[in-house]
PDB file of N, CA and C in Angstrom:
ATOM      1  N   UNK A   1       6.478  -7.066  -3.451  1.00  0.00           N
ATOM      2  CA  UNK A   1       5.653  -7.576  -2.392  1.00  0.00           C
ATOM      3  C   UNK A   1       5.976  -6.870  -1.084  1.00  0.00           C
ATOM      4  N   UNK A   2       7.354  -7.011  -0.630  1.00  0.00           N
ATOM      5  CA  UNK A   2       7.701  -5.852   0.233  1.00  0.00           C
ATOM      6  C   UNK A   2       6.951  -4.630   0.647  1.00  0.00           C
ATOM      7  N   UNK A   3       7.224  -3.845  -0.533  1.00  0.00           N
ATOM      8  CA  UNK A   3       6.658  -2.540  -0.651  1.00  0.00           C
ATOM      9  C   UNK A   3       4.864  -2.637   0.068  1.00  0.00           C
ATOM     10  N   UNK A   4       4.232  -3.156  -0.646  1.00  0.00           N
ATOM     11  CA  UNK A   4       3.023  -3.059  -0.364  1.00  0.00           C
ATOM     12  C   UNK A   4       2.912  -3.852   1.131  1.00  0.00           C
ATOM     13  N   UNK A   5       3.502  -4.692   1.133  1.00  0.00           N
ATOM     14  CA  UNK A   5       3.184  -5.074   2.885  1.00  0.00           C
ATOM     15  C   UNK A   5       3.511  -3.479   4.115  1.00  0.00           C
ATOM     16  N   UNK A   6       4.899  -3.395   3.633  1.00  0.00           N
ATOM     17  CA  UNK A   6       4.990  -2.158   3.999  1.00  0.00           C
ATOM     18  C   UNK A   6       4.143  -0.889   4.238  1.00  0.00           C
ATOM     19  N   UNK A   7       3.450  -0.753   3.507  1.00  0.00           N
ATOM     20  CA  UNK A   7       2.630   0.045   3.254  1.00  0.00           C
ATOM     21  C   UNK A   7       1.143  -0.227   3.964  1.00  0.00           C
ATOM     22  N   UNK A   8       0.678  -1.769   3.987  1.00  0.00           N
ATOM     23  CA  UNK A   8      -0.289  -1.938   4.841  1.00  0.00           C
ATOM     24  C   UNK A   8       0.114  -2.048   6.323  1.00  0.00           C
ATOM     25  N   UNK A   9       1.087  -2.174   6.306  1.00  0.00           N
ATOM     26  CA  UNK A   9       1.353  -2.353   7.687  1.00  0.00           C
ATOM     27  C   UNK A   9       1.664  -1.000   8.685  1.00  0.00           C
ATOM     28  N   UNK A  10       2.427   0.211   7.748  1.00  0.00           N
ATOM     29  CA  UNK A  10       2.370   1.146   8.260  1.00  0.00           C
ATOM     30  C   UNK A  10       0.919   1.507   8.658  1.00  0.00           C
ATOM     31  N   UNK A  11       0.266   1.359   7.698  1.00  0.00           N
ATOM     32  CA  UNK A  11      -0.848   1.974   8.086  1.00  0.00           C
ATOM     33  C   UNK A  11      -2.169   1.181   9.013  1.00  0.00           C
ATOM     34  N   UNK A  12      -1.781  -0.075   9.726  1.00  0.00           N
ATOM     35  CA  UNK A  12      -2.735  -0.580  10.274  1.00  0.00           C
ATOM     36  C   UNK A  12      -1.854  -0.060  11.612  1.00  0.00           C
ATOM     37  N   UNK A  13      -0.712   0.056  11.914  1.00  0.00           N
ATOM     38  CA  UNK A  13       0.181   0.191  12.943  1.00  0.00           C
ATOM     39  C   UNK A  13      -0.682   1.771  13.497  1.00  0.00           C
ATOM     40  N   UNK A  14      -1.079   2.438  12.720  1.00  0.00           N
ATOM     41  CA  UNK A  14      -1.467   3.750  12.950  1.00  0.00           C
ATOM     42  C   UNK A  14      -2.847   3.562  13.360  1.00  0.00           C
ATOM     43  N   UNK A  15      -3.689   2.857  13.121  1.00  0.00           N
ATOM     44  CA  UNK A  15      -4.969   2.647  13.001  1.00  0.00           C
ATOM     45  C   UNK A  15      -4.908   1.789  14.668  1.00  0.00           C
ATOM     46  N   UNK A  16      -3.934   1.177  14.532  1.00  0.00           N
ATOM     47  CA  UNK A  16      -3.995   0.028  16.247  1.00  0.00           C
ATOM     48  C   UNK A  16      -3.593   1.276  17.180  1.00  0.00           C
ATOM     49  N   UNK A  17      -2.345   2.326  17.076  1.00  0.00           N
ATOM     50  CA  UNK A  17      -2.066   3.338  18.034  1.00  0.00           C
ATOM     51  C   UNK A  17      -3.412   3.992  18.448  1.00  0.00           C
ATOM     52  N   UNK A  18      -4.494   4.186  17.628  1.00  0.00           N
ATOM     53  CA  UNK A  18      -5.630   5.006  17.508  1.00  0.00           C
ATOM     54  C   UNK A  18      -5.788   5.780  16.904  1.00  0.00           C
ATOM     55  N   UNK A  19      -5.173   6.187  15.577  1.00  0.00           N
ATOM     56  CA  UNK A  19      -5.232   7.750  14.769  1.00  0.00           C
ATOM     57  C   UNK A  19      -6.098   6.647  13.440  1.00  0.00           C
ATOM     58  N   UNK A  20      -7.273   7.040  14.177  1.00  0.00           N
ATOM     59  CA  UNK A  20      -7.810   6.430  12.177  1.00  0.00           C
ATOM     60  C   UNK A  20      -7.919   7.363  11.187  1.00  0.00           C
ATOM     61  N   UNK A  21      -7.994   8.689  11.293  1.00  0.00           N
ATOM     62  CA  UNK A  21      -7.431   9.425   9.901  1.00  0.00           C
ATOM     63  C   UNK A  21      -6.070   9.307   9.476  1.00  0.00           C
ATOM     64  N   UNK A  22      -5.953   9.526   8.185  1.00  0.00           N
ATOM     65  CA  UNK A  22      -4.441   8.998   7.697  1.00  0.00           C
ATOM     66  C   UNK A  22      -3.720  10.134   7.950  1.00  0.00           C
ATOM     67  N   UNK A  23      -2.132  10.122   7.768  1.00  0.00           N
ATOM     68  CA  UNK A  23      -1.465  11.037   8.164  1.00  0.00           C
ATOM     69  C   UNK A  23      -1.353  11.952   7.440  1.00  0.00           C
ATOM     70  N   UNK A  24      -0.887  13.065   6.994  1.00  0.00           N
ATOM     71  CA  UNK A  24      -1.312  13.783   5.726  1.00  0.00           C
ATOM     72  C   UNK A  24       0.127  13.358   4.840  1.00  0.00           C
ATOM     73  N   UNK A  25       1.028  13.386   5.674  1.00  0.00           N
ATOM     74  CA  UNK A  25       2.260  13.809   5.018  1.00  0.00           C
ATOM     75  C   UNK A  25       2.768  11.852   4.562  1.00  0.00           C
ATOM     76  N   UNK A  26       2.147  11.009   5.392  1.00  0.00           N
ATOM     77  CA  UNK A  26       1.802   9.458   4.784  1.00  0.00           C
ATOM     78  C   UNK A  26       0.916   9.415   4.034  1.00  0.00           C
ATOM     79  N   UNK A  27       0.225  10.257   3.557  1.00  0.00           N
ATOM     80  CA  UNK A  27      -0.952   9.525   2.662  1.00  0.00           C
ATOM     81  C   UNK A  27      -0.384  10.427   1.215  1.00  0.00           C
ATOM     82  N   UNK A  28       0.631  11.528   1.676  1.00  0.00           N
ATOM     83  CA  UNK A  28       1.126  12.094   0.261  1.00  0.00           C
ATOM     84  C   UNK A  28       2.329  11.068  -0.264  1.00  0.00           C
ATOM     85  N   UNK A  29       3.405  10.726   0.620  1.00  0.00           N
ATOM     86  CA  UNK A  29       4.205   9.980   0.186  1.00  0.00           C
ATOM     87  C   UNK A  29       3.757   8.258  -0.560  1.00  0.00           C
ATOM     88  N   UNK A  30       2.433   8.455   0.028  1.00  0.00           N
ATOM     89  CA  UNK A  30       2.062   6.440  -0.341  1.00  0.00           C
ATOM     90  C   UNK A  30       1.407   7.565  -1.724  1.00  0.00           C
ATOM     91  N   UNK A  31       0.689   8.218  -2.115  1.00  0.00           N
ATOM     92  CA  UNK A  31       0.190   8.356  -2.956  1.00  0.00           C
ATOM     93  C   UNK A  31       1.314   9.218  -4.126  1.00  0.00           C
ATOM     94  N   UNK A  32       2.178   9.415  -4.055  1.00  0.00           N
ATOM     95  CA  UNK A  32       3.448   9.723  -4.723  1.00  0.00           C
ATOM     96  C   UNK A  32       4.158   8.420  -5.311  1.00  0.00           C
ATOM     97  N   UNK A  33       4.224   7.697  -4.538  1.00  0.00           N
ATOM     98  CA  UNK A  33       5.118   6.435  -4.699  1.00  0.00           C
ATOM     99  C   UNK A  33       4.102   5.476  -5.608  1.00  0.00           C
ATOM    100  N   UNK A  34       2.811   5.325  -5.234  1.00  0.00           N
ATOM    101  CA  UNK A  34       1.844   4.353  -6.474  1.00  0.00           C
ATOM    102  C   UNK A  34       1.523   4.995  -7.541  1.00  0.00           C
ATOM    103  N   UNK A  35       1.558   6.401  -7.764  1.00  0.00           N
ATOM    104  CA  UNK A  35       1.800   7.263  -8.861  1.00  0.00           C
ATOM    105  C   UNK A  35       3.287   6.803  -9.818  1.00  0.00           C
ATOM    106  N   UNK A  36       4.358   6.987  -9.767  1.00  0.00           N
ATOM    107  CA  UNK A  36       5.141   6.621  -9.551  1.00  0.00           C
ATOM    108  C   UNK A  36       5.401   5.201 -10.555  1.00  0.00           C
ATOM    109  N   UNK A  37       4.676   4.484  -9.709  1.00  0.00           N
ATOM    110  CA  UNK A  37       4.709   2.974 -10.587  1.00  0.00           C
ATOM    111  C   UNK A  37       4.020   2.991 -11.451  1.00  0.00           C
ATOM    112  N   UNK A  38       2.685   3.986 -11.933  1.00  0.00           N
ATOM    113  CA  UNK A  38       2.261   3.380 -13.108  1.00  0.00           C
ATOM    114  C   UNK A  38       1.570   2.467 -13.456  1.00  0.00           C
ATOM    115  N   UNK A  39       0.523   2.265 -13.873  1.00  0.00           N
ATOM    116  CA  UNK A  39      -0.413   0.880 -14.011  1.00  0.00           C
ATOM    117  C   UNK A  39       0.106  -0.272 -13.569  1.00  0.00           C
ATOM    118  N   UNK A  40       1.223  -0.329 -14.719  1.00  0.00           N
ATOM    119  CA  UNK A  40       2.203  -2.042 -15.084  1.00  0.00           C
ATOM    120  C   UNK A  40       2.270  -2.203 -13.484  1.00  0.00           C
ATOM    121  N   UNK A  41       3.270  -1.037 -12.943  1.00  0.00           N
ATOM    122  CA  UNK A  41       3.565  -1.579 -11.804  1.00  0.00           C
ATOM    123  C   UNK A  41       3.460  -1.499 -10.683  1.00  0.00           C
ATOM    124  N   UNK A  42       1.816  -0.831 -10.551  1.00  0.00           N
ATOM    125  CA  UNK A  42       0.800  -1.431  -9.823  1.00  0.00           C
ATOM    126  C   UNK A  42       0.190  -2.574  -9.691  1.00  0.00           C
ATOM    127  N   UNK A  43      -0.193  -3.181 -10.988  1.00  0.00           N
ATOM    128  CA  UNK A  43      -0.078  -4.428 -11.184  1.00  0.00           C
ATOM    129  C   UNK A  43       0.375  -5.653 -10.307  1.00  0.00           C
ATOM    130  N   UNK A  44       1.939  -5.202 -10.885  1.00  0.00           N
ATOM    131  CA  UNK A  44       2.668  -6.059  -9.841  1.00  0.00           C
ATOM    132  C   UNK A  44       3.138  -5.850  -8.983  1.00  0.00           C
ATOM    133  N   UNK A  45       2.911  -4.606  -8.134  1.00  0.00           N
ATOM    134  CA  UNK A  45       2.732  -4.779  -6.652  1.00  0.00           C
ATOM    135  C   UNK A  45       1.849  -5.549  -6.306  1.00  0.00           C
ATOM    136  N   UNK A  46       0.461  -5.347  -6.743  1.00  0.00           N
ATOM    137  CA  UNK A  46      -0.829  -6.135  -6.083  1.00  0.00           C
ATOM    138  C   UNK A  46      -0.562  -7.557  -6.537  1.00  0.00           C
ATOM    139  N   UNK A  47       0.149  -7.603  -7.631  1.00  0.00           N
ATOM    140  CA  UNK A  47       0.356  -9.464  -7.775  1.00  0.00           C
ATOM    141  C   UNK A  47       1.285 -10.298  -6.685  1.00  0.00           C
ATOM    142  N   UNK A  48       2.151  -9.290  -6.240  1.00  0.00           N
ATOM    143  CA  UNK A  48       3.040  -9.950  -5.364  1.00  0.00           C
ATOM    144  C   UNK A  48       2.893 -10.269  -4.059  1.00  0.00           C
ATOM    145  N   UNK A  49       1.734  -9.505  -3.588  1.00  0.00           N
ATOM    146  CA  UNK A  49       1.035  -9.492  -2.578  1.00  0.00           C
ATOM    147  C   UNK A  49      -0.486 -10.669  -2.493  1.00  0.00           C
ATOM    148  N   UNK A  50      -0.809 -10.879  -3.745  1.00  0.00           N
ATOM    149  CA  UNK A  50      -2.083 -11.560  -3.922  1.00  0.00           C
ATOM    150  C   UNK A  50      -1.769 -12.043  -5.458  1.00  0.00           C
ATOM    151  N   UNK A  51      -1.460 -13.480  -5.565  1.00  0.00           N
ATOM    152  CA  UNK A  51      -1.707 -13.554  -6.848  1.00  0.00           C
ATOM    153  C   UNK A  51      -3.182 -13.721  -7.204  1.00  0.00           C
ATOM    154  N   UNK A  52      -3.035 -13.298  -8.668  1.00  0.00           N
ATOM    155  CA  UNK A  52      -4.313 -13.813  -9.031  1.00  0.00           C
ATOM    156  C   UNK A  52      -5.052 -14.890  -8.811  1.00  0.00           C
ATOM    157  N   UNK A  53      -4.580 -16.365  -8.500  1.00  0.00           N
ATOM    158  CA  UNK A  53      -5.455 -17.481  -8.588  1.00  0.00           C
ATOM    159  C   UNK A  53      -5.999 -17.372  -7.290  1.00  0.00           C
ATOM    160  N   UNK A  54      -5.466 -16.869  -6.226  1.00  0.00           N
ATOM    161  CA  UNK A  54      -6.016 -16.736  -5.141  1.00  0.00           C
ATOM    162  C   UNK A  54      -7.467 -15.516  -4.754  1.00  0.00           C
ATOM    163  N   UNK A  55      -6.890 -14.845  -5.595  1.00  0.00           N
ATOM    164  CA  UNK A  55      -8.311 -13.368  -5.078  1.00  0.00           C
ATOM    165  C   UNK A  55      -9.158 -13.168  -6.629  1.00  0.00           C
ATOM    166  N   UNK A  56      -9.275 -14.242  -7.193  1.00  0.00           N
ATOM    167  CA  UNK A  56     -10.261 -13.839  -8.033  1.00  0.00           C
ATOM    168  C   UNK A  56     -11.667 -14.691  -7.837  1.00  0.00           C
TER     169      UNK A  56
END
């Protein structure tokens, strides 16, 4: 759950400074790291952040 808050938060923090394109060298590391996890645990990143009974 961490992780992914992390991750939205970096990136709204960037979006409030004013840079709404993503960073290059942030959008390689976030896209390295959810690579990385793999379906399963993509999964449960997004579960820990939203369970299911709530966002379906």
């Amino acid at each position: 759950m961490g992780a992914a808050l992390m991750m939205v938060d970096s990136r709204l923090r960037s979006v409030h400074g004013g840079e709404t394109a993503p960073d290059s060298e942030q959008q390689e590391l976030t896209d390295r790291f959810t690579a990385s996890l793999g379906p399963d645990g993509l999964d449960g990143l997004l579960d820990g952040t939203c369970p299911s009974s709530t966002c379906s």
